[in-house]
C-alpha atoms as a PDB file:
ATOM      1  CA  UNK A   1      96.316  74.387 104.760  1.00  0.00           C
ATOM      2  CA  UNK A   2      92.816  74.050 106.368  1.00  0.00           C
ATOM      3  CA  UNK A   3      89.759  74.590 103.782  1.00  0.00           C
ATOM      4  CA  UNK A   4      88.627  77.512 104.880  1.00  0.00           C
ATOM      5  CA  UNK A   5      92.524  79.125 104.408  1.00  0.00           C
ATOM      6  CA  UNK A   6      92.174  77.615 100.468  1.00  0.00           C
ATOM      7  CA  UNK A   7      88.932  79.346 100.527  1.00  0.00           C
ATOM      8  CA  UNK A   8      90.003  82.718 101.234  1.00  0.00           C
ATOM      9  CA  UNK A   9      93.260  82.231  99.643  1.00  0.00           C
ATOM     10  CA  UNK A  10      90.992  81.154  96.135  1.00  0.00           C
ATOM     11  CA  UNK A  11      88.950  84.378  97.075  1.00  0.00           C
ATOM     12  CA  UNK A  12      91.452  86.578  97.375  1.00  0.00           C
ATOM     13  CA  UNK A  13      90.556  87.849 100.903  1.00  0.00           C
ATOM     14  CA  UNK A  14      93.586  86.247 102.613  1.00  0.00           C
ATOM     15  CA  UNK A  15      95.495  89.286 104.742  1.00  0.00           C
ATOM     16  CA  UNK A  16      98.996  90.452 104.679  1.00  0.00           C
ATOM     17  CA  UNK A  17      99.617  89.528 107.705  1.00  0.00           C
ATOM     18  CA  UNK A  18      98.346  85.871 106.868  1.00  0.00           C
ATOM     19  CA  UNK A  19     100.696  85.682 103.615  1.00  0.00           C
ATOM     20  CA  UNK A  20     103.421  88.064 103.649  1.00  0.00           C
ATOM     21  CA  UNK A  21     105.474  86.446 101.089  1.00  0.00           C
ATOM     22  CA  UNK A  22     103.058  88.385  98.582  1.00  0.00           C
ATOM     23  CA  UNK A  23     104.102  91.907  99.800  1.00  0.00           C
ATOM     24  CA  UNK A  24     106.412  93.188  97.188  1.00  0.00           C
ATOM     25  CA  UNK A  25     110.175  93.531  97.706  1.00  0.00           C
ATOM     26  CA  UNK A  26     110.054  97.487  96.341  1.00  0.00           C
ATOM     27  CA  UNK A  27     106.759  97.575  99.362  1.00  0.00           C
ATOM     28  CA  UNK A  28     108.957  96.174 102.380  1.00  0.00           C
ATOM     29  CA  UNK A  29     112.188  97.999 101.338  1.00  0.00           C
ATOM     30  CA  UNK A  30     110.279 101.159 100.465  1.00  0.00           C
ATOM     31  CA  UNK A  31     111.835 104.451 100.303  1.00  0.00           C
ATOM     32  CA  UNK A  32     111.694 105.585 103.506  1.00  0.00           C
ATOM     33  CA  UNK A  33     112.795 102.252 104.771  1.00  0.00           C
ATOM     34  CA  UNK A  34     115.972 102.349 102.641  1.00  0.00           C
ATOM     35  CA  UNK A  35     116.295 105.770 103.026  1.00  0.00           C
ATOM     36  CA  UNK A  36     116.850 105.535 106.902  1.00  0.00           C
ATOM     37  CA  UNK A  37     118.633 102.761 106.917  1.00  0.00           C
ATOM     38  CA  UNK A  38     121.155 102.560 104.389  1.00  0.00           C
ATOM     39  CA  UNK A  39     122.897 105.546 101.662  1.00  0.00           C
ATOM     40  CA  UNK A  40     120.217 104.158  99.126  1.00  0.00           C
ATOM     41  CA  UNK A  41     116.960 105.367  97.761  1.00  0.00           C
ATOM     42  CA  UNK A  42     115.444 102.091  96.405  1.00  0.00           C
ATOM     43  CA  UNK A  43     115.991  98.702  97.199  1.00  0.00           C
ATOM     44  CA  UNK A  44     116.784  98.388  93.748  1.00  0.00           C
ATOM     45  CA  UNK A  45     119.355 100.528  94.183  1.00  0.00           C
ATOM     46  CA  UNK A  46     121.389  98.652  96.777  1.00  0.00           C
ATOM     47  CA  UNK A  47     121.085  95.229  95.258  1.00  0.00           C
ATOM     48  CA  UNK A  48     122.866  97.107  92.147  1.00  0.00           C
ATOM     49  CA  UNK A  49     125.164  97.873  94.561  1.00  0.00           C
ATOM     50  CA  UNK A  50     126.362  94.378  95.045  1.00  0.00           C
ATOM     51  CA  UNK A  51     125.676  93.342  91.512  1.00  0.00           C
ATOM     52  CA  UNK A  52     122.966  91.207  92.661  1.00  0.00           C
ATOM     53  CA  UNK A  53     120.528  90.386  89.642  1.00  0.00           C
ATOM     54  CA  UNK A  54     117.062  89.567  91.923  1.00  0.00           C
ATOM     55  CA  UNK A  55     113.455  90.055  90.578  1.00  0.00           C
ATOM     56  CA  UNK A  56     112.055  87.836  93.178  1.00  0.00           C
ATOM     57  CA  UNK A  57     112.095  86.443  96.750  1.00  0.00           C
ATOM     58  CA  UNK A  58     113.300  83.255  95.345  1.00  0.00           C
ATOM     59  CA  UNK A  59     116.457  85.174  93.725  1.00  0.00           C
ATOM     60  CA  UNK A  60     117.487  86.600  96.931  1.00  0.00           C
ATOM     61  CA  UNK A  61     117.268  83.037  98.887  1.00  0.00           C
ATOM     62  CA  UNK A  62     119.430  81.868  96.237  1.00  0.00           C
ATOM     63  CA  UNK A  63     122.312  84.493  97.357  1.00  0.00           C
ATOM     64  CA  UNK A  64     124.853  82.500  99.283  1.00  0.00           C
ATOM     65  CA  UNK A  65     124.533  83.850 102.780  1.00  0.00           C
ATOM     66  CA  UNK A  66     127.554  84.841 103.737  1.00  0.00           C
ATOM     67  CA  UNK A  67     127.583  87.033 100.876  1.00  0.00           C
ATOM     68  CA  UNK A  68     124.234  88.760 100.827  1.00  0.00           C
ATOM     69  CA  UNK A  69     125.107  88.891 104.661  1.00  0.00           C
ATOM     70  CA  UNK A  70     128.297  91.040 104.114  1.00  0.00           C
ATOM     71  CA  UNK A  71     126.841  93.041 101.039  1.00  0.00           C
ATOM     72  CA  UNK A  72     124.083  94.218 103.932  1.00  0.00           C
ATOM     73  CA  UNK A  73     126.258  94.410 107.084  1.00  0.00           C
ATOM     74  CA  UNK A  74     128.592  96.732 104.680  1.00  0.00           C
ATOM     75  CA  UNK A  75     126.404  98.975 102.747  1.00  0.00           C
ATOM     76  CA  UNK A  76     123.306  99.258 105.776  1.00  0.00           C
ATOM     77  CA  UNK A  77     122.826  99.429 109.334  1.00  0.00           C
ATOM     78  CA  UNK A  78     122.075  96.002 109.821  1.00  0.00           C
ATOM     79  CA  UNK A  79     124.563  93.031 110.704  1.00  0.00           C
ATOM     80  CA  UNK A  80     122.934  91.061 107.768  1.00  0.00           C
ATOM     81  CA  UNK A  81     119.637  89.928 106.206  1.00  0.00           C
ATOM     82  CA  UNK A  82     117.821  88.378 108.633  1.00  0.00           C
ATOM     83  CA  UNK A  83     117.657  91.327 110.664  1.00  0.00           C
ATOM     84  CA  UNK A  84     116.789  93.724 107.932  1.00  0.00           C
ATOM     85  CA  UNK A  85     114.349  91.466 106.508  1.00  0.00           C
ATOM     86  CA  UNK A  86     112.770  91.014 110.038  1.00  0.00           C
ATOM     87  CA  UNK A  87     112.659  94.980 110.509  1.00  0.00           C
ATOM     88  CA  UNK A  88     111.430  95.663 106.985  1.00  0.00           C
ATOM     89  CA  UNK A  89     108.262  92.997 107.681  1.00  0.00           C
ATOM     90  CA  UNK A  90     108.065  94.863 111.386  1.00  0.00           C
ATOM     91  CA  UNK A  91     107.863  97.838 109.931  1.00  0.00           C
ATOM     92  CA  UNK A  92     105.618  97.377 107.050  1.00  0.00           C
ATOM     93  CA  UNK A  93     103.093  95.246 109.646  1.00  0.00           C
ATOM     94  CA  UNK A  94     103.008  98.534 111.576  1.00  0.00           C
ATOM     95  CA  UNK A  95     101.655 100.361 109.076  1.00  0.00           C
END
């Protein structure tokens, strides 16, 4: 990280688009999102779904794969999480 990324990072003025591992998971899977792409409502919704217990980004990414993959590919329109993650972030940089 250069100095002047700590900088704005310590000031708080570093953008979404610079960090966005600070967007919130209910933010990139937001209603709409989930709503269009999958019989659920909330993100928290469909990780119930798969009786997935995940507060954080950290939880998901310690999902086995192939599971996670298969929970998504069944219950969403997406062959598995790297492809609705990448949409999601497409989707929310849009905006």
């Amino acid at each position: 990280m250069s100095f002047d990324e700590l900088l704005k990072e310590l000031q708080g003025q570093r953008t979404i688009e610079e960090d966005s591992s600070h967007i919130s998971l209910d933010e990139l899977f937001n209603e709409s999102f989930m709503v269009k792409h999958s019989n659920f409502k909330s993100f928290g919704e469909f990780l119930e779904k798969g009786n997935f217990q995940v507060k954080t980004r950290e939880d998901i990414n310690n999902i086995p794969d192939e599971l996670f993959d298969r929970h998504v590919a069944r219950e969403t329109g997406f062959a598995n999480w790297k492809s609705m993650l990448n949409t999601a972030t497409m989707d929310y940089a849009s905006k």
